[in-house]
Protein backbone atom coordinates (compact mmCIF):
# COMPACT_ATOMS: atom_id res chain seq x y z
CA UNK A 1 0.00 0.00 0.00
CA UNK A 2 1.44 3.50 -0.65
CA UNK A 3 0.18 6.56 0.01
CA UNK A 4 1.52 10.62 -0.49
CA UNK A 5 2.41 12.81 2.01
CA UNK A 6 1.38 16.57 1.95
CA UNK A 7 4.61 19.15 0.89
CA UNK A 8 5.40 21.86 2.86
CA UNK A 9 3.18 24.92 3.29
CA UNK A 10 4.45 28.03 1.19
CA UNK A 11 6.17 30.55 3.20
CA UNK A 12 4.48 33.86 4.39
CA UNK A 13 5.05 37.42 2.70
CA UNK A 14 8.19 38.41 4.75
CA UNK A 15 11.28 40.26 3.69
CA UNK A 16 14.07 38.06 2.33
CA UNK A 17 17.00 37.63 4.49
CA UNK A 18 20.73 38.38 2.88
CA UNK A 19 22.90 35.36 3.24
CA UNK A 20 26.69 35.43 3.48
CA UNK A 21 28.92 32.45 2.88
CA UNK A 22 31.56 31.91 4.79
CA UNK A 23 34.10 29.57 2.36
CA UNK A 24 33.72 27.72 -0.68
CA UNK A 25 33.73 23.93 -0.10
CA UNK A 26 32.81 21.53 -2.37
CA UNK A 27 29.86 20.54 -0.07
CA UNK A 28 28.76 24.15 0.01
CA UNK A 29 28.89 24.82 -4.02
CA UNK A 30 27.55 21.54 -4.89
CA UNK A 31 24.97 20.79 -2.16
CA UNK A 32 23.72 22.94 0.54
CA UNK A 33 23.85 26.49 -1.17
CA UNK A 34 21.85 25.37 -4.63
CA UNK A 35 18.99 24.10 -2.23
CA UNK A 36 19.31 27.25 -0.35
CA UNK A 37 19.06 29.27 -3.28
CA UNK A 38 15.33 28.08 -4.49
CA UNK A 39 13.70 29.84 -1.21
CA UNK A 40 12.11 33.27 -1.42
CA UNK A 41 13.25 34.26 2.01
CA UNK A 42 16.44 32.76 1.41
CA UNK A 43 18.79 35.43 -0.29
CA UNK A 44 22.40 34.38 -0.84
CA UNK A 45 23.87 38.03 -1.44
CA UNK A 46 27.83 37.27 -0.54
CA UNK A 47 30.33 35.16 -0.63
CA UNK A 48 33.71 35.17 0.97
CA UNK A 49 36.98 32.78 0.31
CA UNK A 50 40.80 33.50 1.81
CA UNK A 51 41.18 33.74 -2.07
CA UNK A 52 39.19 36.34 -3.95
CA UNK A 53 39.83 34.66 -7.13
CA UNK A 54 38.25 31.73 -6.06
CA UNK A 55 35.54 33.48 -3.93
CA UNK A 56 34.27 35.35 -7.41
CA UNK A 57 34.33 31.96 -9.07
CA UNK A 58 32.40 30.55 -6.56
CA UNK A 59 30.25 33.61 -6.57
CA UNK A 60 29.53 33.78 -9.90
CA UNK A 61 28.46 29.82 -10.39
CA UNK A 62 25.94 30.57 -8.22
CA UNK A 63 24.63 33.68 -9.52
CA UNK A 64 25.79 35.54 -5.92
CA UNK A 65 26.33 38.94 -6.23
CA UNK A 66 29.04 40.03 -4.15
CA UNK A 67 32.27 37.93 -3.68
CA UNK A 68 35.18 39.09 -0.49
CA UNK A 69 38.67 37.76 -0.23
CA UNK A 70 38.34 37.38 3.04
CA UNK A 71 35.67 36.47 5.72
CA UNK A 72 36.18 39.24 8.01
CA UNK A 73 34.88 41.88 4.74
CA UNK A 74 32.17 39.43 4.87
CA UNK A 75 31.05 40.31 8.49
CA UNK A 76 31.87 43.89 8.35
CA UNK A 77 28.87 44.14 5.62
CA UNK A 78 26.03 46.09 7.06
CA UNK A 79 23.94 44.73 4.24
CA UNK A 80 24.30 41.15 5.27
CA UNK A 81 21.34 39.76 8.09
CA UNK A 82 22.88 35.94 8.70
CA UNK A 83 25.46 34.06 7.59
CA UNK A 84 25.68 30.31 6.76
CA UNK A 85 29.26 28.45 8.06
CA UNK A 86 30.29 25.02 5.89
CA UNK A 87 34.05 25.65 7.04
CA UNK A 88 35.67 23.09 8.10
CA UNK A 89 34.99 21.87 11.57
CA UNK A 90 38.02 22.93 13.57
CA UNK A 91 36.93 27.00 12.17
CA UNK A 92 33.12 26.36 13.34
CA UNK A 93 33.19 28.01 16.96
CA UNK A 94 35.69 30.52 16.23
CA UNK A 95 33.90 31.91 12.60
CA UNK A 96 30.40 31.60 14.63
CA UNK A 97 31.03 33.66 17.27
CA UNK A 98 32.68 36.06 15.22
CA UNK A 99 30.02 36.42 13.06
CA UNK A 100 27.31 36.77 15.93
CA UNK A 101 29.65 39.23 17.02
CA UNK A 102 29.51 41.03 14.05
CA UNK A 103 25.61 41.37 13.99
CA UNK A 104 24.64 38.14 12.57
CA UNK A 105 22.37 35.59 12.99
CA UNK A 106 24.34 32.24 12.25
CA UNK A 107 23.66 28.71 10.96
CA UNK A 108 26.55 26.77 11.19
CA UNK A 109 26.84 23.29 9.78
CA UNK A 110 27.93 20.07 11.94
CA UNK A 111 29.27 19.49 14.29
CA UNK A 112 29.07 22.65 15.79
CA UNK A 113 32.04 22.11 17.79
CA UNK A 114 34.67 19.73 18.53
CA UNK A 115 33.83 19.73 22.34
CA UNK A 116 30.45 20.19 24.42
CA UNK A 117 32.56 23.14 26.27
CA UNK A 118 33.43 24.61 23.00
CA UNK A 119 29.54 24.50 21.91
CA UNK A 120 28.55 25.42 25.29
CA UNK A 121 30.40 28.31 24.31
CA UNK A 122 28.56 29.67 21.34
CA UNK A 123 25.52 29.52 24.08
CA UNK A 124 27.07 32.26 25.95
CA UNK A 125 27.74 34.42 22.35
CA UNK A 126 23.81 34.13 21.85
CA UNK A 127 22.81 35.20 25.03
CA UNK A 128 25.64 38.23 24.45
CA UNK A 129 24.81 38.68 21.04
CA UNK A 130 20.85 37.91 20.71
CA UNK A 131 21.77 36.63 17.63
CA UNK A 132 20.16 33.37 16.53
CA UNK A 133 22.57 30.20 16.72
CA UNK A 134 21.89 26.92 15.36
CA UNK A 135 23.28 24.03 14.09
CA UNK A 136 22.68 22.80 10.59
CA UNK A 137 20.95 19.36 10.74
CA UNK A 138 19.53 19.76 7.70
CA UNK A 139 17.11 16.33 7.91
CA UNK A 140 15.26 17.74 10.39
CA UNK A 141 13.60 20.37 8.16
CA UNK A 142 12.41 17.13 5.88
CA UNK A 143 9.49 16.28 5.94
CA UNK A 144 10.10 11.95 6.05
CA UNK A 145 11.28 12.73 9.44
CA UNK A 146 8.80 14.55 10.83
CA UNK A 147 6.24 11.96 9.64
CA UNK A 148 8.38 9.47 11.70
CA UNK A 149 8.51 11.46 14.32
CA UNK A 150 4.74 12.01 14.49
CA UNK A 151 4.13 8.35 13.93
CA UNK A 152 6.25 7.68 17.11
CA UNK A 153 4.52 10.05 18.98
CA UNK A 154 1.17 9.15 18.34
CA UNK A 155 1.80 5.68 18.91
CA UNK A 156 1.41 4.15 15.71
CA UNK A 157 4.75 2.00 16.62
CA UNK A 158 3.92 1.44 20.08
CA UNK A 159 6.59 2.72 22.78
CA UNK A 160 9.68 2.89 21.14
CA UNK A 161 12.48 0.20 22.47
CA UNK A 162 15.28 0.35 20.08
CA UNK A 163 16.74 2.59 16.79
CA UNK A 164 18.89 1.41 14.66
CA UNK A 165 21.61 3.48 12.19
CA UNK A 166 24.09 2.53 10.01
CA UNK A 167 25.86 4.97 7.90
CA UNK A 168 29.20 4.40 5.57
CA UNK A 169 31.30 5.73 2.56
CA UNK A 170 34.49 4.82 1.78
CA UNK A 171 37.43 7.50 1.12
CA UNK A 172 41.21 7.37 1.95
CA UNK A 173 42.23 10.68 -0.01
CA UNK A 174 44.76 11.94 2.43
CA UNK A 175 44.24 15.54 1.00
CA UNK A 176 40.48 15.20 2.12
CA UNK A 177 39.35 17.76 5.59
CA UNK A 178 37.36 14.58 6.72
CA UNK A 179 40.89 12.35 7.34
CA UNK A 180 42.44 15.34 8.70
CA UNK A 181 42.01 14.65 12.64
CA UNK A 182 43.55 18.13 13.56
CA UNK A 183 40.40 19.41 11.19
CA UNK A 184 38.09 17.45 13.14
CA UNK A 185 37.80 14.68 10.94
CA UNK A 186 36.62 11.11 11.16
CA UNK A 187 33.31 9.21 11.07
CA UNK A 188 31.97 10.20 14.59
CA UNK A 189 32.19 14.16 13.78
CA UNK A 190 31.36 13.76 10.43
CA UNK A 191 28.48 10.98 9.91
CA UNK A 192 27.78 9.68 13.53
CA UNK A 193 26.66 12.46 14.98
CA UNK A 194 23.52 12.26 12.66
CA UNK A 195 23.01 9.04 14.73
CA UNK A 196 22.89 11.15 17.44
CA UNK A 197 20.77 13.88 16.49
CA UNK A 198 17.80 11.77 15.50
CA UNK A 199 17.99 9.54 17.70
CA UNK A 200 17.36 12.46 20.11
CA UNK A 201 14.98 13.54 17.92
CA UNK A 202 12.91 10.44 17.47
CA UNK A 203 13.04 9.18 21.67
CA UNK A 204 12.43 13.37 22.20
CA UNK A 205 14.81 12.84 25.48
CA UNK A 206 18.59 12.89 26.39
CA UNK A 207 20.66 9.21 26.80
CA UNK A 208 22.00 9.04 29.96
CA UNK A 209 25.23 6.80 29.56
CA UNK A 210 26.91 6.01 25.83
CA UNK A 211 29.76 3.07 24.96
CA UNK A 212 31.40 2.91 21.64
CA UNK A 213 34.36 0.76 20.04
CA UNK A 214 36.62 3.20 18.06
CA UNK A 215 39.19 1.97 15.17
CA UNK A 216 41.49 4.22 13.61
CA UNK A 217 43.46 4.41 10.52
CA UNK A 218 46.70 4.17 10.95
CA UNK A 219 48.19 6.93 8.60
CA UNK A 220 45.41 9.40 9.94
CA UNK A 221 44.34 8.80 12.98
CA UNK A 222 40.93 9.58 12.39
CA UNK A 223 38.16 6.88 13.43
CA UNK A 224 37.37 5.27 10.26
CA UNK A 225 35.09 2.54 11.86
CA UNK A 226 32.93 3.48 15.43
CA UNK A 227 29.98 1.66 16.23
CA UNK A 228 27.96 3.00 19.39
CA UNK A 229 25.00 2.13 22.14
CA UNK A 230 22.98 4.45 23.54
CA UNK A 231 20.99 4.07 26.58
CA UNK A 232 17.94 5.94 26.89
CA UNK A 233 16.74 4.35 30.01
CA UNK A 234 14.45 1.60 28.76
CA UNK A 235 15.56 2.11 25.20
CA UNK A 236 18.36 2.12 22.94
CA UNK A 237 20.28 3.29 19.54
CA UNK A 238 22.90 0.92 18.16
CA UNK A 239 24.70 2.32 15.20
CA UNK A 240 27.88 2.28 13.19
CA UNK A 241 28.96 4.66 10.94
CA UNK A 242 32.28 4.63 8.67
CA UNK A 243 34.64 6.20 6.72
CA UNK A 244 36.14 3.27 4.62
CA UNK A 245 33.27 0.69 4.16
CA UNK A 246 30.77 0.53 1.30
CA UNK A 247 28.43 3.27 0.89
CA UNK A 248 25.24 2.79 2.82
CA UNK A 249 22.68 4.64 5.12
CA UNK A 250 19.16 3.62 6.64
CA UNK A 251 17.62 3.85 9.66
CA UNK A 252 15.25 1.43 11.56
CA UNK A 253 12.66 2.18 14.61
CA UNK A 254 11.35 -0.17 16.51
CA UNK A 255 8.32 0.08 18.71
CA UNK A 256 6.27 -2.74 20.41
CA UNK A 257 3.72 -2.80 17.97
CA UNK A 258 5.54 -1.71 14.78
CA UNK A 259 8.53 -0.40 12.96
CA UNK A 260 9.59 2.86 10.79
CA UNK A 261 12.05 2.13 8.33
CA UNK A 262 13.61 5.06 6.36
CA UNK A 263 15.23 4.28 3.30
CA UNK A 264 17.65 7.39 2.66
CA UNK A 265 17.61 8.61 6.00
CA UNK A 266 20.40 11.50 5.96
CA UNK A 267 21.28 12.00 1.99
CA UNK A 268 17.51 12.58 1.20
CA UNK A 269 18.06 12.92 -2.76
CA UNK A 270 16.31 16.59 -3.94
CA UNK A 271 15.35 15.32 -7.65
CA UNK A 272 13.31 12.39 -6.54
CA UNK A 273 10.52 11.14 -4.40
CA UNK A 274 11.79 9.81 -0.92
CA UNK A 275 9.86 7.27 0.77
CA UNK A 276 9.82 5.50 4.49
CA UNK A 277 7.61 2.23 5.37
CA UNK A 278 5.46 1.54 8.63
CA UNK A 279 5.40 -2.10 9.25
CA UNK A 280 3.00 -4.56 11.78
CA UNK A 281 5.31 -7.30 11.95
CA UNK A 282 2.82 -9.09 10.39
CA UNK A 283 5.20 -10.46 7.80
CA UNK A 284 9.13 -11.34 8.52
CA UNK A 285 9.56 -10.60 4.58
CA UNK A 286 8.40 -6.62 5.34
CA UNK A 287 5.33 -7.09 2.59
CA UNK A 288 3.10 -5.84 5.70
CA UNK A 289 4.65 -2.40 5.44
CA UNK A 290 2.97 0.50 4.38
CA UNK A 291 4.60 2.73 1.88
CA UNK A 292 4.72 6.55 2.21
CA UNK A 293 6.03 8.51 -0.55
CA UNK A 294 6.93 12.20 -0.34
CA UNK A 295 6.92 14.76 -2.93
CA UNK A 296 10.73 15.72 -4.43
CA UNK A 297 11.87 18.52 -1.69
CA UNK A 298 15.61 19.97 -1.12
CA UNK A 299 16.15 19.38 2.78
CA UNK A 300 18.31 22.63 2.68
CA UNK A 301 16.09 24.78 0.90
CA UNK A 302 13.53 24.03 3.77
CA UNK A 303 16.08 24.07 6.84
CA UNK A 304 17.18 27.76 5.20
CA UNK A 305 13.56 28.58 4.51
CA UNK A 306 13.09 27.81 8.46
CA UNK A 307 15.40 29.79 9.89
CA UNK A 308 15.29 32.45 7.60
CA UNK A 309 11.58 32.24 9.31
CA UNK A 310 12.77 32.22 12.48
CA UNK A 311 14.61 35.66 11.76
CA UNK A 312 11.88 36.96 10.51
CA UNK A 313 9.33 36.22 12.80
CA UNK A 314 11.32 36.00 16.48
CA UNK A 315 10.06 32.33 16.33
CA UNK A 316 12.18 29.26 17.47
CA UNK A 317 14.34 27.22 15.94
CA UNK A 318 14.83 23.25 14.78
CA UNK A 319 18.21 22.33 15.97
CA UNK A 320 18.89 25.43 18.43
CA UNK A 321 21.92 25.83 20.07
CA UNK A 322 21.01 24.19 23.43
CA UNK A 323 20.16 20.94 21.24
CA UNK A 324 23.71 21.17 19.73
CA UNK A 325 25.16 21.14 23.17
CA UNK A 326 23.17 18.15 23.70
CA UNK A 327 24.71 16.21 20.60
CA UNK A 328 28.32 17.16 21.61
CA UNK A 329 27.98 16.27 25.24
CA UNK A 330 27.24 12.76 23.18
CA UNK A 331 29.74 12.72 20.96
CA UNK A 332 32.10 12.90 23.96
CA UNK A 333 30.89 10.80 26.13
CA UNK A 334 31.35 7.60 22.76
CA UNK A 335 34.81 9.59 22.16
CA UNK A 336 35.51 8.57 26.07
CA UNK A 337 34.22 5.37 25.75
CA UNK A 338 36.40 4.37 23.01
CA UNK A 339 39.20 5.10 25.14
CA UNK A 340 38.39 3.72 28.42
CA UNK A 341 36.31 0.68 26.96
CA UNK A 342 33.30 1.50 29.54
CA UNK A 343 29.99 3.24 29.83
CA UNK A 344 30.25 6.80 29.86
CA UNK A 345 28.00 8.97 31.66
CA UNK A 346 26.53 11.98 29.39
């Protein structure tokens, strides 16, 4: 059986917001900042690299208007209401708060910090600042997860008593930020933390103790291979997530009475349909499951959309700072398990 799933409402009739971009990653050029460019209160107005050449390249791909060769001339626009922050992990705290500092609101992409103290951190620049501060989990703003989120909610699963993650790609270029481990890379910062996230998202609680097995490549020292348990009192996540394995993603909830599977969980495609199932049991072979399809959406034009909202309107926020504090003080506790082989208190 299959059924379709409403789109998102249109947004109201506010003024645009003017976007500055701090960088030009791959990521950012390819991925986030097309998706951001389809909303109408989304306005990417700047862009700023460490080399101007390449910031008007970048610029200009992407039909943006004004291009800095540096990201400090980025912040001291006056023109400019928030900027968006793909650098590279290690730069996330210190570029934030300097651009809250400047007079801008700030979505930053994950993970927000290396450390729950750094991210407590940018906490502290908000309150300073009252600049808005959040963390860009972009799958939060689609709408496959808030159907499974609502479905777990209302009970349609029964309580939930277990999630399941896996999530894997497989790259040993040396040159790459994500094997730098200075840069914050590795498959807990870069892919596990989504693990993380919505699990948080889907029990709508905190874990209280985390244990995780850590291996590490050799030439890098990054963790190409963690796998994790999360203990929500009563309830768990067990994931693993990876740097060098085959590519591969999908998430599994299980309730008492009945399971959410989502098939692309985190790399929601924006030029086709996406689709998650809600299963009885009835069947081992999963023909039981119900089919719902969604509508072809661009997860970052909608998380943009949102908190260009949120500007707008004074209203909150998805993945707020306080949330992101929550993630890290996760992340640490499975970085501290991998060392001392026990359960780590969050």
């Amino acid at each position: 059986m299959s059924t379709s799933a409403e789109g998102p409402k249109s947004s109201e009739h506010l003024t645009p917001v003017r976007w500055g971009v701090l960088g030009a990653s791959n990521f950012a050029l390819k991925v986030s900042l097309p998706g951001m460019k389809r909303g109408p209160l989304t306005q990417l107005a700047a862009l700023a690299s460490r080399d101007t050449s390449k910031a008007r390249a970048a610029a200009q791909s992407l039909g943006i208007p004004k291009a800095y060769g540096s990201y400090d001339e980025l912040l001291d626009d006056p023109e400019i209401d928030a900027i968006y922050n793909p650098l590279p992990n290690h730069l996330h705290v210190t570029w934030t708060a300097r651009a809250a500092r400047a007079g801008k609101h700030v979505l930053c992409e994950k993970p927000i910090a290396l450390s729950a103290k750094d991210a407590a951190a940018l906490v502290d620049v908000q309150r300073e600042t009252g600049k808005l501060i959040a963390e860009a989990f972009m799958l939060r703003s689609h709408p496959q997860w808030q159907q499974a989120r609502d479905w777990v909610r209302s009970g349609q699963i029964g309580d939930l008593v277990g999630v399941q993650m896996a999530f894997s790609y497989f790259n040993r270029d040396a040159e790459d930020i994500r094997n730098r481990k200075e840069a914050g890379g590795g498959a807990l910062y870069d892919i596990g933390c989504y693990a993380v996230n919505t699990s948080r998202f889907l029990f709508g609680r905190e874990p209280v103790r985390a244990m995780a097995l850590v291996e590490r490549d050799p030439e890098f020292g990054t963790d190409r291979l963690t796998s994790g348990l999360l203990d929500y009192g009563g309830a768990h996540l067990t994931f693993t997530c990876s740097t060098q394995a085959v590519a591969y993603q999908r998430v599994i909830a299980l309730g008492i009475k009945g399971r959410i599977e989502i098939e692309i969980p985190f790399n929601a495609p924006a030029d086709q349909p996406c689709k998650i199932f809600l299963d009885d049991g009835s069947t081992l072979s999963g023909s039981s499951a119900k089919i719902t399809s969604f509508p072809v959406v661009d997860q970052y034009h909608l998380q943009s959309e949102a908190f260009s909202r949120a500007i707008r309107t004074g209203g909150p926020v998805e993945n707020s700072i306080e949330v992101a504090v929550g993630n890290m003080r996760v992340i640490d506790a499975l970085f501290r398990s991998g060392e001392s082989g026990r359960w780590e208190r969050v």
